[in-house]
N, C-alpha and C. Protein backbone atom coordinates (compact mmCIF):
# COMPACT_ATOMS: atom_id res chain seq x y z
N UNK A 1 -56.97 29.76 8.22
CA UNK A 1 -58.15 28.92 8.30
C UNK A 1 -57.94 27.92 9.44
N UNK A 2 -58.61 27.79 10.22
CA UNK A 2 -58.78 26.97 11.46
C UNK A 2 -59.56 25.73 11.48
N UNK A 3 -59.46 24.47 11.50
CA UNK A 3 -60.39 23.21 11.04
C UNK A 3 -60.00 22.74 12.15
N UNK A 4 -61.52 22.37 12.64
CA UNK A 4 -61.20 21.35 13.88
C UNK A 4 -61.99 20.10 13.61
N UNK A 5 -61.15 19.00 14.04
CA UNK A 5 -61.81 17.62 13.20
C UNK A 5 -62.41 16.86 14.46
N UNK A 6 -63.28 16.70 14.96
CA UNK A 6 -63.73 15.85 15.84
C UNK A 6 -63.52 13.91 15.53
N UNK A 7 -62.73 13.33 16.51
CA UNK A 7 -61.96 11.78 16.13
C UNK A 7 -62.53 11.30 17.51
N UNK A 8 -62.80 10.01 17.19
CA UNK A 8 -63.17 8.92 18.48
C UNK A 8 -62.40 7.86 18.43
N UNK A 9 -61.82 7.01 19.74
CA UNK A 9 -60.89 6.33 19.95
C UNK A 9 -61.81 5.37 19.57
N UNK A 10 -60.72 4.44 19.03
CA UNK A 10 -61.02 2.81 18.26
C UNK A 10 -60.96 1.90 19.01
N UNK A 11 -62.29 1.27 19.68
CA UNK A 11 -61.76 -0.20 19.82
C UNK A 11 -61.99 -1.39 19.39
N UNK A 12 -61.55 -1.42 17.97
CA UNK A 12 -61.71 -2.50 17.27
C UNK A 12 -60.65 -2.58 16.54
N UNK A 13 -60.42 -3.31 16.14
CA UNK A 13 -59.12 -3.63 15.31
C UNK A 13 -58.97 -4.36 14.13
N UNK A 14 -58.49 -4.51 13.00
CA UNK A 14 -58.53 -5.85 12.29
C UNK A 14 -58.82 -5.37 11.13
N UNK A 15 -58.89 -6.05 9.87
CA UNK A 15 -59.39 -5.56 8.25
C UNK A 15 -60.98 -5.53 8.41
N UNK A 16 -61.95 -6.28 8.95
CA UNK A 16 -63.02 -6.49 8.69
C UNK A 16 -63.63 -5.00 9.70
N UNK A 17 -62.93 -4.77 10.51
CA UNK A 17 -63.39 -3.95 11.33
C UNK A 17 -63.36 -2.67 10.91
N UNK A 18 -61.88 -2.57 10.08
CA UNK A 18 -61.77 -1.01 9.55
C UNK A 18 -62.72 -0.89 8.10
N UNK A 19 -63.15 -2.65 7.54
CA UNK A 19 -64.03 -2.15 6.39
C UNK A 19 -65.21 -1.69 6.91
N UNK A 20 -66.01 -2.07 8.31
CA UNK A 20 -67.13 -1.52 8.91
C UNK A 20 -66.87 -0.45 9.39
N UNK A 21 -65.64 0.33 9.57
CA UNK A 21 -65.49 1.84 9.60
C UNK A 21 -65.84 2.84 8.64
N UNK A 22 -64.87 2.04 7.48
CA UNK A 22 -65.35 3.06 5.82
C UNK A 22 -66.62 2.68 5.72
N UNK A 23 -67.50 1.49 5.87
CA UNK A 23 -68.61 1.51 5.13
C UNK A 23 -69.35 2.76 6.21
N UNK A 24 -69.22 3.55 7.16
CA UNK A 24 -70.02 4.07 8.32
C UNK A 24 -69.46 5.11 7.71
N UNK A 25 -68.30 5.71 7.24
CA UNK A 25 -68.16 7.06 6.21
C UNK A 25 -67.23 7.45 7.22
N UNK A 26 -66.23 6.91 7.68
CA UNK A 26 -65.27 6.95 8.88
C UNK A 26 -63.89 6.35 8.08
N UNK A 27 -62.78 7.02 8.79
CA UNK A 27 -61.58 6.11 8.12
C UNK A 27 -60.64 5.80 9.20
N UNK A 28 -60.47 4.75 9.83
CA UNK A 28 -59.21 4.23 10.78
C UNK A 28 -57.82 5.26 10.78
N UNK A 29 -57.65 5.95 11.50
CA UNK A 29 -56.31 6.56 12.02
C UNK A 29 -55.77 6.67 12.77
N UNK A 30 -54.60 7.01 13.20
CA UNK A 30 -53.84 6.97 14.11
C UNK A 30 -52.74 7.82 14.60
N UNK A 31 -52.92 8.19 16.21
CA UNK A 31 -52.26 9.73 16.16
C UNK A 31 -51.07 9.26 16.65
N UNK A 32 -50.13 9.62 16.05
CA UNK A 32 -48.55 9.47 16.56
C UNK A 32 -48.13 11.11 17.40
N UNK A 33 -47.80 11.04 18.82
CA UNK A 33 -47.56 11.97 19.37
C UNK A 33 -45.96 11.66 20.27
N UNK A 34 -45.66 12.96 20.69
CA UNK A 34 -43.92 13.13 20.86
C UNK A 34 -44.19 12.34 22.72
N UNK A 35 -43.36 11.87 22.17
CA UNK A 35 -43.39 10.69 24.09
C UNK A 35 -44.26 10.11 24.41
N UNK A 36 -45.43 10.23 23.39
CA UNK A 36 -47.15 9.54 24.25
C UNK A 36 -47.06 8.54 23.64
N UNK A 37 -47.66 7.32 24.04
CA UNK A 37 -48.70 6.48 23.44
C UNK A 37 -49.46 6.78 22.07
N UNK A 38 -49.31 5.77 21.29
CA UNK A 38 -49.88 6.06 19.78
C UNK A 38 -51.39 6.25 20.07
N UNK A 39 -52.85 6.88 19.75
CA UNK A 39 -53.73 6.81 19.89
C UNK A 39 -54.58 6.34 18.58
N UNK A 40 -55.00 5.04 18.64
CA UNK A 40 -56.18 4.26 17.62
C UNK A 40 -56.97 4.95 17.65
N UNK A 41 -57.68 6.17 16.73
CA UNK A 41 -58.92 6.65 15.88
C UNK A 41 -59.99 5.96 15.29
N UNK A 42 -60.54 6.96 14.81
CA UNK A 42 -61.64 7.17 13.88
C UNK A 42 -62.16 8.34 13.35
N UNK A 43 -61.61 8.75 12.05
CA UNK A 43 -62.34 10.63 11.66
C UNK A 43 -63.38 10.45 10.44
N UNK A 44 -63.93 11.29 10.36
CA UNK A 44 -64.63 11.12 9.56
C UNK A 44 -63.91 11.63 8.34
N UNK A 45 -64.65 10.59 7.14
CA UNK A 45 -63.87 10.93 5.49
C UNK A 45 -64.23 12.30 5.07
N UNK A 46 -65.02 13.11 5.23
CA UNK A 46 -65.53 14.08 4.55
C UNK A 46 -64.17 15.34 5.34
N UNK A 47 -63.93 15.39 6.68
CA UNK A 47 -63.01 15.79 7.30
C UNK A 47 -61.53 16.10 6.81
N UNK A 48 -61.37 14.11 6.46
CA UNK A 48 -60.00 14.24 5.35
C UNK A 48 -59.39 15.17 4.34
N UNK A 49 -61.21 15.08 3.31
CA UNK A 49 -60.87 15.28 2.28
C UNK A 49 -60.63 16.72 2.28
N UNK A 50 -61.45 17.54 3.02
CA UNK A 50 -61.38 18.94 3.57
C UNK A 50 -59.87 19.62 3.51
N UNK A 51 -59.58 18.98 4.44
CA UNK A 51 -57.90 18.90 4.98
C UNK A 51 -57.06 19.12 3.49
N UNK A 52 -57.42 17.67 2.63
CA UNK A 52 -56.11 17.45 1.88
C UNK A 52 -56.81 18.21 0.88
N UNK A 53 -57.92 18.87 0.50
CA UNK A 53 -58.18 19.37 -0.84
C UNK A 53 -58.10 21.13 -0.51
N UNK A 54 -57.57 21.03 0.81
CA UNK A 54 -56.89 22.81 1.37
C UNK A 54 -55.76 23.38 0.08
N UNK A 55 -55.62 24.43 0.50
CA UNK A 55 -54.35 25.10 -0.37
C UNK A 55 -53.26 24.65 0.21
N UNK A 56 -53.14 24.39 1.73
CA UNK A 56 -52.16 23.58 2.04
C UNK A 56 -51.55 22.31 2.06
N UNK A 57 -53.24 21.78 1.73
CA UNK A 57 -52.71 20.25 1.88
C UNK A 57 -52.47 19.35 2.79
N UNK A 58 -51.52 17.94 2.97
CA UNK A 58 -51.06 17.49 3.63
C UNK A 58 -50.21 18.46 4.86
N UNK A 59 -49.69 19.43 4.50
CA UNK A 59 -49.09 20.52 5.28
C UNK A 59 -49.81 21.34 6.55
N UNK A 60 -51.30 20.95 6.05
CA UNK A 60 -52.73 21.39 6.81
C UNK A 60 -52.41 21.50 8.24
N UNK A 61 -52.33 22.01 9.11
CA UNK A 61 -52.06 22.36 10.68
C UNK A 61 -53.90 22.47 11.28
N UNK A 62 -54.03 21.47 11.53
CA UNK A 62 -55.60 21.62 12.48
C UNK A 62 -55.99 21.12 13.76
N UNK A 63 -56.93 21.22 14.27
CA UNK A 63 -57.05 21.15 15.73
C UNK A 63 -58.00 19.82 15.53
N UNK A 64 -57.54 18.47 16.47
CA UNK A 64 -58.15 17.19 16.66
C UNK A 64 -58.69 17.37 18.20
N UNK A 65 -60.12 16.52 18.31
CA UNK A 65 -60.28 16.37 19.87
C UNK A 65 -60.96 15.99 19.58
N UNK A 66 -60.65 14.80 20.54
CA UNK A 66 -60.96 13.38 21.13
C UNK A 66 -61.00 13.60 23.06
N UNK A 67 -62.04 12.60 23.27
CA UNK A 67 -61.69 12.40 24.78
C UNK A 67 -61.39 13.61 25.86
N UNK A 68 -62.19 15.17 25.26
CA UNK A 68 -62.05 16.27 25.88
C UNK A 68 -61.17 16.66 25.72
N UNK A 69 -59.91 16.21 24.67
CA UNK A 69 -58.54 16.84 24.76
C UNK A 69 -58.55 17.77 23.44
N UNK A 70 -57.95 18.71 23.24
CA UNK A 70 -57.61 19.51 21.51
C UNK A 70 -56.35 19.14 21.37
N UNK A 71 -55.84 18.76 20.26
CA UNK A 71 -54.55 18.90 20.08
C UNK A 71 -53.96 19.34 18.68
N UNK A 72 -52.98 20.13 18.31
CA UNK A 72 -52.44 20.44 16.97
C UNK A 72 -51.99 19.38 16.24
N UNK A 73 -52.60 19.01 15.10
CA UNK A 73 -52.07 17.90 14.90
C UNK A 73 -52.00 18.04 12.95
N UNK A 74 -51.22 17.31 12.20
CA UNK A 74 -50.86 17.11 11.01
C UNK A 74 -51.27 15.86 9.94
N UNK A 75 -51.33 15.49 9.02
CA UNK A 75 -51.50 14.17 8.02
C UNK A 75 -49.86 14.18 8.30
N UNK A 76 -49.55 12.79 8.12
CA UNK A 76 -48.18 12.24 8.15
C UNK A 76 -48.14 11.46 7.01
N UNK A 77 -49.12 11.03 6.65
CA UNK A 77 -49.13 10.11 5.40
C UNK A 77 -50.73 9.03 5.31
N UNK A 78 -51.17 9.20 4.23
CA UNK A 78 -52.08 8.42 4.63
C UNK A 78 -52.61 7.10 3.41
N UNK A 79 -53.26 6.54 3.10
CA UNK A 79 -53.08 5.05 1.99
C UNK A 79 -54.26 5.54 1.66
N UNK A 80 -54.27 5.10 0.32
CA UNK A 80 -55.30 4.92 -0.51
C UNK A 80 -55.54 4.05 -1.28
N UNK A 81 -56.63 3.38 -1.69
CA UNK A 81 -56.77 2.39 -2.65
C UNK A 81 -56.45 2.43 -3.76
N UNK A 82 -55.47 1.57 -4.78
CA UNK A 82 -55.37 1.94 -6.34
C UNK A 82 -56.18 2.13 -7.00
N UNK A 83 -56.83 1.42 -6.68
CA UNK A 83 -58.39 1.70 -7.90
C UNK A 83 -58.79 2.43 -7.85
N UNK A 84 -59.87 2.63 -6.35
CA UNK A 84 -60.69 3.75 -6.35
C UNK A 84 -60.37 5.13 -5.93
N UNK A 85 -58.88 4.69 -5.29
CA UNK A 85 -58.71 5.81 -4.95
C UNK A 85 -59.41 6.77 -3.40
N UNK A 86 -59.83 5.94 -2.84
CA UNK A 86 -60.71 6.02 -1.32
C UNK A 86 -59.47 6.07 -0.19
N UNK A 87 -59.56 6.62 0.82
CA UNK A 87 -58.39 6.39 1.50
C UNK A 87 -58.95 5.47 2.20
N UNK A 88 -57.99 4.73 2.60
CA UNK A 88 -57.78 3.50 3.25
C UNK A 88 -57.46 3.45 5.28
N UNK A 89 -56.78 4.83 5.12
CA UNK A 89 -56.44 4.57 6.62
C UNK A 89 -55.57 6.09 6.34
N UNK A 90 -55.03 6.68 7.94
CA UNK A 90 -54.68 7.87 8.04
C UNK A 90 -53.31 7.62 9.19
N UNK A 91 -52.52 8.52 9.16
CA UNK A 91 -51.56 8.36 10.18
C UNK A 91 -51.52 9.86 10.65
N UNK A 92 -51.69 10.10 11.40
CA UNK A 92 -51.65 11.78 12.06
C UNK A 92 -50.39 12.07 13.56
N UNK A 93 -50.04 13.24 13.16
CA UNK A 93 -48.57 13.42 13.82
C UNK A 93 -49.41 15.13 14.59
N UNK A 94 -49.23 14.51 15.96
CA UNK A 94 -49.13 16.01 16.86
C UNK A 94 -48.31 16.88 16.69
N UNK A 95 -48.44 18.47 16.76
CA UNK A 95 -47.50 18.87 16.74
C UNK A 95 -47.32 19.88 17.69
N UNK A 96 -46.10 20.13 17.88
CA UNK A 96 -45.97 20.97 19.24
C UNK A 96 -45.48 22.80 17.95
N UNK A 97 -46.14 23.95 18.44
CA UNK A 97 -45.96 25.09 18.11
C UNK A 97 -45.08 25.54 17.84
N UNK A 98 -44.16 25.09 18.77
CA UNK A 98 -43.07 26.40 19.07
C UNK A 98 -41.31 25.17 19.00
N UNK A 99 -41.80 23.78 18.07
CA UNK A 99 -40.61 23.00 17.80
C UNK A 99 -40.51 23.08 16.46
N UNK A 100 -39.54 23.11 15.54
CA UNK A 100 -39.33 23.06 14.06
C UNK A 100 -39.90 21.82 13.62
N UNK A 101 -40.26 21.56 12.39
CA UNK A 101 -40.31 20.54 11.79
C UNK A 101 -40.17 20.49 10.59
N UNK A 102 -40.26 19.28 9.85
CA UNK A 102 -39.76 18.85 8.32
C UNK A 102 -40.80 18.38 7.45
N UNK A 103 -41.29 19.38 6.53
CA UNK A 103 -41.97 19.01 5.95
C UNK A 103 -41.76 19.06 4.52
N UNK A 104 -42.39 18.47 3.35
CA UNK A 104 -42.09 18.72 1.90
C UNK A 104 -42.98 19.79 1.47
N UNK A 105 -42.40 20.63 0.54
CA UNK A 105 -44.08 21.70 -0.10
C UNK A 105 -43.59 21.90 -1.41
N UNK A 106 -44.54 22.06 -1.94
CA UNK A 106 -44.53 22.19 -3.43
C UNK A 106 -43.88 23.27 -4.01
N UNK A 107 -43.39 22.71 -5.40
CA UNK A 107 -42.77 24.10 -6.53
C UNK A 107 -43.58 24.25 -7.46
N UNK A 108 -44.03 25.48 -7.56
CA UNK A 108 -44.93 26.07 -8.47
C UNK A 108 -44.31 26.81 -9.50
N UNK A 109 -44.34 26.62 -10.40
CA UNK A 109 -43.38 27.49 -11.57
C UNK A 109 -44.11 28.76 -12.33
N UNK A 110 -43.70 29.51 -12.66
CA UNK A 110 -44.43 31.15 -12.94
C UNK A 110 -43.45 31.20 -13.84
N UNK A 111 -44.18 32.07 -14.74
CA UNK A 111 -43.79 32.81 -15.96
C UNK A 111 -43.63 31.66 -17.18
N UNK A 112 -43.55 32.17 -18.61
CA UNK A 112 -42.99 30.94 -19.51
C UNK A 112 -41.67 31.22 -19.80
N UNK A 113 -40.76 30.57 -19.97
CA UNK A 113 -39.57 30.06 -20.30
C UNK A 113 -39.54 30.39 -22.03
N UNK A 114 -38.32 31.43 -21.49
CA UNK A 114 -38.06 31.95 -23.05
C UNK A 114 -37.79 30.81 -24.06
N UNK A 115 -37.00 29.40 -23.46
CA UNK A 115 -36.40 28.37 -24.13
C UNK A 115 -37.92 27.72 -24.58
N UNK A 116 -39.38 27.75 -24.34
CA UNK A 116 -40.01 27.56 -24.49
C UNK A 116 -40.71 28.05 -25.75
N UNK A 117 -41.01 29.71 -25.37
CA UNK A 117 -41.77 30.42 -26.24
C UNK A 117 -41.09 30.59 -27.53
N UNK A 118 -39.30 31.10 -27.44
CA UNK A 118 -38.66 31.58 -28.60
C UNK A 118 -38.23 30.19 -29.25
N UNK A 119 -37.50 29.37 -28.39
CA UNK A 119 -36.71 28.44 -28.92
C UNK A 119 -37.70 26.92 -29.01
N UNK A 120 -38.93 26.37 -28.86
CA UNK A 120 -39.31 25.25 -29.48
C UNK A 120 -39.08 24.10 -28.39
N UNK A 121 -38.55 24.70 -27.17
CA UNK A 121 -38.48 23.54 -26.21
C UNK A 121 -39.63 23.57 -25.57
N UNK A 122 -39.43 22.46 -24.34
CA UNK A 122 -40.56 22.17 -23.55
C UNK A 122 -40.06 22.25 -21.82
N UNK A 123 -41.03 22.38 -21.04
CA UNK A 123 -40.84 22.23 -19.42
C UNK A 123 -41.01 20.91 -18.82
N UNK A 124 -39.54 20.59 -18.50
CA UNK A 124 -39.82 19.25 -18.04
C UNK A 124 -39.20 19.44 -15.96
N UNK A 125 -40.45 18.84 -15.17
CA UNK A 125 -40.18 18.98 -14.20
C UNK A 125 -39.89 17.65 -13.76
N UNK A 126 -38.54 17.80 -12.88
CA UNK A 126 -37.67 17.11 -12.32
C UNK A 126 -37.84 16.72 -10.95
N UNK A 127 -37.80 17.92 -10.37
CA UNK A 127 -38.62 17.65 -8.95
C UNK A 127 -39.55 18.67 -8.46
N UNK A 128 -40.35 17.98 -7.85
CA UNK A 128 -41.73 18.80 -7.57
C UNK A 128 -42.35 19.08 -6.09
N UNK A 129 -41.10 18.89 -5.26
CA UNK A 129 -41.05 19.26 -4.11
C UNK A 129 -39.73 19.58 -3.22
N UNK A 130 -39.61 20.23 -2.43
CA UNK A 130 -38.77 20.55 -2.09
C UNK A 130 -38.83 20.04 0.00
N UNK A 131 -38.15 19.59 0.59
CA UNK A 131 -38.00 19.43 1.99
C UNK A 131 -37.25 20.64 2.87
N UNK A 132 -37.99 21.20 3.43
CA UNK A 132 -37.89 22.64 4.12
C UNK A 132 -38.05 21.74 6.16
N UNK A 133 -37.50 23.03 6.61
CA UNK A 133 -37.82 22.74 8.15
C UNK A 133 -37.63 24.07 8.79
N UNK A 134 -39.11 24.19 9.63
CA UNK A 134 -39.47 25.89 9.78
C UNK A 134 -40.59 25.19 10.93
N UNK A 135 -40.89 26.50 11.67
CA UNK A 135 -41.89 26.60 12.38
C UNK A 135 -43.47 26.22 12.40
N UNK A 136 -44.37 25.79 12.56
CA UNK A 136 -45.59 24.92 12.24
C UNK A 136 -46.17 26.47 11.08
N UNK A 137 -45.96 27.70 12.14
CA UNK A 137 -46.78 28.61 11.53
C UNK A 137 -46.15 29.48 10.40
N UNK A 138 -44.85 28.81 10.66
CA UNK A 138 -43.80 29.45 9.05
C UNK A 138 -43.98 28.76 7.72
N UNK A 139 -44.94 27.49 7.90
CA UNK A 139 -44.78 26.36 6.60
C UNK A 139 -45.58 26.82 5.55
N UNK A 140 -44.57 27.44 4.27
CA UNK A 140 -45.13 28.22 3.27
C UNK A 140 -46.25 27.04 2.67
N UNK A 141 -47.35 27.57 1.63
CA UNK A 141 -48.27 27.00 0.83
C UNK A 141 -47.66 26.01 -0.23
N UNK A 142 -46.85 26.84 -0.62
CA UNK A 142 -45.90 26.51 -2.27
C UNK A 142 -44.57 27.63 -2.22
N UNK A 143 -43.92 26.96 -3.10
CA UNK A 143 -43.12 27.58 -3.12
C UNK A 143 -42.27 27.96 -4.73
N UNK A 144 -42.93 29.63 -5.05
CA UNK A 144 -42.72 29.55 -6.58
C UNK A 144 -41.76 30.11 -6.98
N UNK A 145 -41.31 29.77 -8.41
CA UNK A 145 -39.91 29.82 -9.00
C UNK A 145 -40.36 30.53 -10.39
N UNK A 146 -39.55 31.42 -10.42
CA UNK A 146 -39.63 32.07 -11.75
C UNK A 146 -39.04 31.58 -12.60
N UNK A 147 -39.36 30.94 -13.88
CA UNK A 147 -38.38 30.31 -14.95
C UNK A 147 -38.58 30.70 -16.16
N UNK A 148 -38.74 32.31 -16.29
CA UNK A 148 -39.31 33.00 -17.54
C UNK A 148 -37.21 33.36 -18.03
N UNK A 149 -36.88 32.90 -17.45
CA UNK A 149 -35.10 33.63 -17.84
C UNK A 149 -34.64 32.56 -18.64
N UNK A 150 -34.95 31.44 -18.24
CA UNK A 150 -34.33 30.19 -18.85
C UNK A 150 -34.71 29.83 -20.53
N UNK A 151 -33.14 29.16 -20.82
CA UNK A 151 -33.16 29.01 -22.38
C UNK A 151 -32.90 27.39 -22.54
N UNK A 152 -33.21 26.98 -23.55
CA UNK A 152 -32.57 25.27 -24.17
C UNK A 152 -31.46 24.89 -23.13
N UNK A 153 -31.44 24.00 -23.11
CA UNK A 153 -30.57 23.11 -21.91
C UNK A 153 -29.99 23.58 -20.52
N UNK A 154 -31.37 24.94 -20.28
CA UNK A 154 -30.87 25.65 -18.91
C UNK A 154 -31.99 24.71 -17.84
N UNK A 155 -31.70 24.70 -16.68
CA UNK A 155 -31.93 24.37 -15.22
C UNK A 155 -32.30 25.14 -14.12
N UNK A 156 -33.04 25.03 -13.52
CA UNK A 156 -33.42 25.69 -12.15
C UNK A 156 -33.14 24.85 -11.14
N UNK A 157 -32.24 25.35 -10.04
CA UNK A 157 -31.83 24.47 -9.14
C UNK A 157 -32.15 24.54 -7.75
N UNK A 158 -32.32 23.73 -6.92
CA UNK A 158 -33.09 24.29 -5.76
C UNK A 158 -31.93 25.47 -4.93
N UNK A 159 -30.74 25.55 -5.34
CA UNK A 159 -29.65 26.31 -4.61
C UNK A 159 -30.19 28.19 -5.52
N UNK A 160 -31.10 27.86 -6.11
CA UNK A 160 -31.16 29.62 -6.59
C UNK A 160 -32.63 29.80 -6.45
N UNK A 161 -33.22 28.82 -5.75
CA UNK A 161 -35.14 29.39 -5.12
C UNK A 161 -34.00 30.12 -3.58
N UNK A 162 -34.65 31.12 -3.57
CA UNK A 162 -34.88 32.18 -2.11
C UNK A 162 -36.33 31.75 -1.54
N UNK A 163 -35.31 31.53 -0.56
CA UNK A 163 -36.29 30.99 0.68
C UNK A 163 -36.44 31.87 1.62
N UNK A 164 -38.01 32.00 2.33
CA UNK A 164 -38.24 32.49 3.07
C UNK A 164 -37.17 32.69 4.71
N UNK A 165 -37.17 33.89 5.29
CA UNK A 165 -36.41 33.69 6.36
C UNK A 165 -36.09 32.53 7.10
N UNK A 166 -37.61 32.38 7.99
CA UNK A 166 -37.77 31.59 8.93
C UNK A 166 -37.80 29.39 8.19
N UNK A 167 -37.69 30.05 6.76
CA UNK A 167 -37.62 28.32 6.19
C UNK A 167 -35.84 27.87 6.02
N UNK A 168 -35.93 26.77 6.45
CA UNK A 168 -34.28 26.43 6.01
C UNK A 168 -34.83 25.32 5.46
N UNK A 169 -33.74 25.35 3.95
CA UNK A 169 -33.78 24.75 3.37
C UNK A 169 -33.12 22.68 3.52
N UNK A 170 -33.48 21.83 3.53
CA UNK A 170 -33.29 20.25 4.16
C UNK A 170 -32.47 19.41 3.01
N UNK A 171 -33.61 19.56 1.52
CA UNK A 171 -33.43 19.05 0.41
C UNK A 171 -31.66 19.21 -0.04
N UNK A 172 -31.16 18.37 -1.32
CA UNK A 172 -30.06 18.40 -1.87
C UNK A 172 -29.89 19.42 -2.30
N UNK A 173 -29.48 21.02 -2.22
CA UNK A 173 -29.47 21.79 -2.92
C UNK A 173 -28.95 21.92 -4.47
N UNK A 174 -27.74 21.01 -4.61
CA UNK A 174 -28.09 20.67 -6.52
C UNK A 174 -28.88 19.94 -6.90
N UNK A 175 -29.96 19.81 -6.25
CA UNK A 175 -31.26 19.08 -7.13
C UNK A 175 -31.69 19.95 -7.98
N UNK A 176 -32.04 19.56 -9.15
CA UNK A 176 -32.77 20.18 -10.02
C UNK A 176 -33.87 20.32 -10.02
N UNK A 177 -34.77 21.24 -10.06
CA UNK A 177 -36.53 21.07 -10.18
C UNK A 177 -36.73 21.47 -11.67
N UNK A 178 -36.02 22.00 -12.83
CA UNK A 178 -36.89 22.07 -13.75
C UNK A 178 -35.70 22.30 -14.95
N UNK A 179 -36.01 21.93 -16.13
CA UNK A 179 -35.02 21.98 -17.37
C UNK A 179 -35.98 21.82 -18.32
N UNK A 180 -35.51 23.02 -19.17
CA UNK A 180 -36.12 23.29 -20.07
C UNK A 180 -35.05 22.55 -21.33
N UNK A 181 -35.99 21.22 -22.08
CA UNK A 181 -35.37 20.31 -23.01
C UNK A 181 -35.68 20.85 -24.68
N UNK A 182 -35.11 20.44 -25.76
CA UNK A 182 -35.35 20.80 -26.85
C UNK A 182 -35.89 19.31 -26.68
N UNK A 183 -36.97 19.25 -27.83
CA UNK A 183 -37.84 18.26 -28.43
C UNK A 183 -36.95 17.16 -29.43
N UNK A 184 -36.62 16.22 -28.98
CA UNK A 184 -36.13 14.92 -30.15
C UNK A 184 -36.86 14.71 -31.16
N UNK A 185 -35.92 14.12 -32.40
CA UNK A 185 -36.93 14.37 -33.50
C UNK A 185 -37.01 12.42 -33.26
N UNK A 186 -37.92 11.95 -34.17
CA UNK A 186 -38.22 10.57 -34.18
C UNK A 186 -37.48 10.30 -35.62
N UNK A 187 -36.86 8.99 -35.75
CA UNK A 187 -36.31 8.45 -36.83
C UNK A 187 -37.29 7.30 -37.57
């Protein structure tokens, strides 16, 4: 899927200025690129949400242009309000094709856990992402783990997910992503 986000350079600055951005249905961002000058934005919110409500996500690889230029570019992180939950502002990272990078992607778990079905436990996830570094066009969706083998006080560890070729793995490899717990009784 190919998304190209059309962004206009900012010249305004300040809290009052970026609230007359959101109220215009726009959100203040900012492109962080390799040796350039940071570039002050403006994308539109509906754009965002596009992006982050992808199968990829934050992981989203799309085409920005501004100022006659296209460029490949990424979410790096972006704020949102507690309350409402509106984003607040965007930080966007260029990316070059053909350089590795580091990104986090999700663990998706498949199958039920025998320690589950036979034995009365439950799935408790530990960690829910994993930090990989691969090619822009190697960056898997998710990344799923079978935990239909596991019994009462067994573990899935990120050192026994198989990873794609072109992904190397970044994260602690004895991290745990998932343990299947027996249920405490209450006194």
């Amino acid at each position: 899927m190919s998304i190209t986000v059309r962004a206009e350079r900012r010249e305004v600055f300040g809290k009052n200025a970026s609230r007359r951005i959101r109220r215009d249905g726009m959100i203040p961002a900012i492109l962080y690129g390799k040796n350039e000058v940071n570039v002050p934005l403006t994308v539109k919110k509906q754009d965002v949400f596009k992006i982050l409500k992808s199968d990829t996500g934050e992981n989203t690889i799309f085409k920005l242009s501004f100022d006659a230029e296209t460029k490949n570019t990424m979410i790096k992180e972006f704020q949102s309000d507690p309350v409402t939950d509106e984003i607040l502002h965007t930080d966007l990272i260029q990316i070059a094709m053909d350089e590795a990078i580091r990104v986090s992607v999700p663990i998706v778990s498949v199958g039920e856990a025998v320690g589950v079905k036979g034995e009365g436990g439950f799935v408790d996830f530990i960690t829910r992402e994993v930090e990989v570094e691969c090619l822009p066009k190697d960056i898997p969706e998710n990344i799923e783990i079978d935990i239909s083998e596991l019994h009462l006080n067994q573990s899935f560890k990120v050192e026994d997910v198989v990873f794609p070729e072109a992904v190397k793995l970044v994260s602690d490899p004895s991290a745990i992503l998932v343990v299947i717990e027996a249920p405490t009784k209450e006194e």
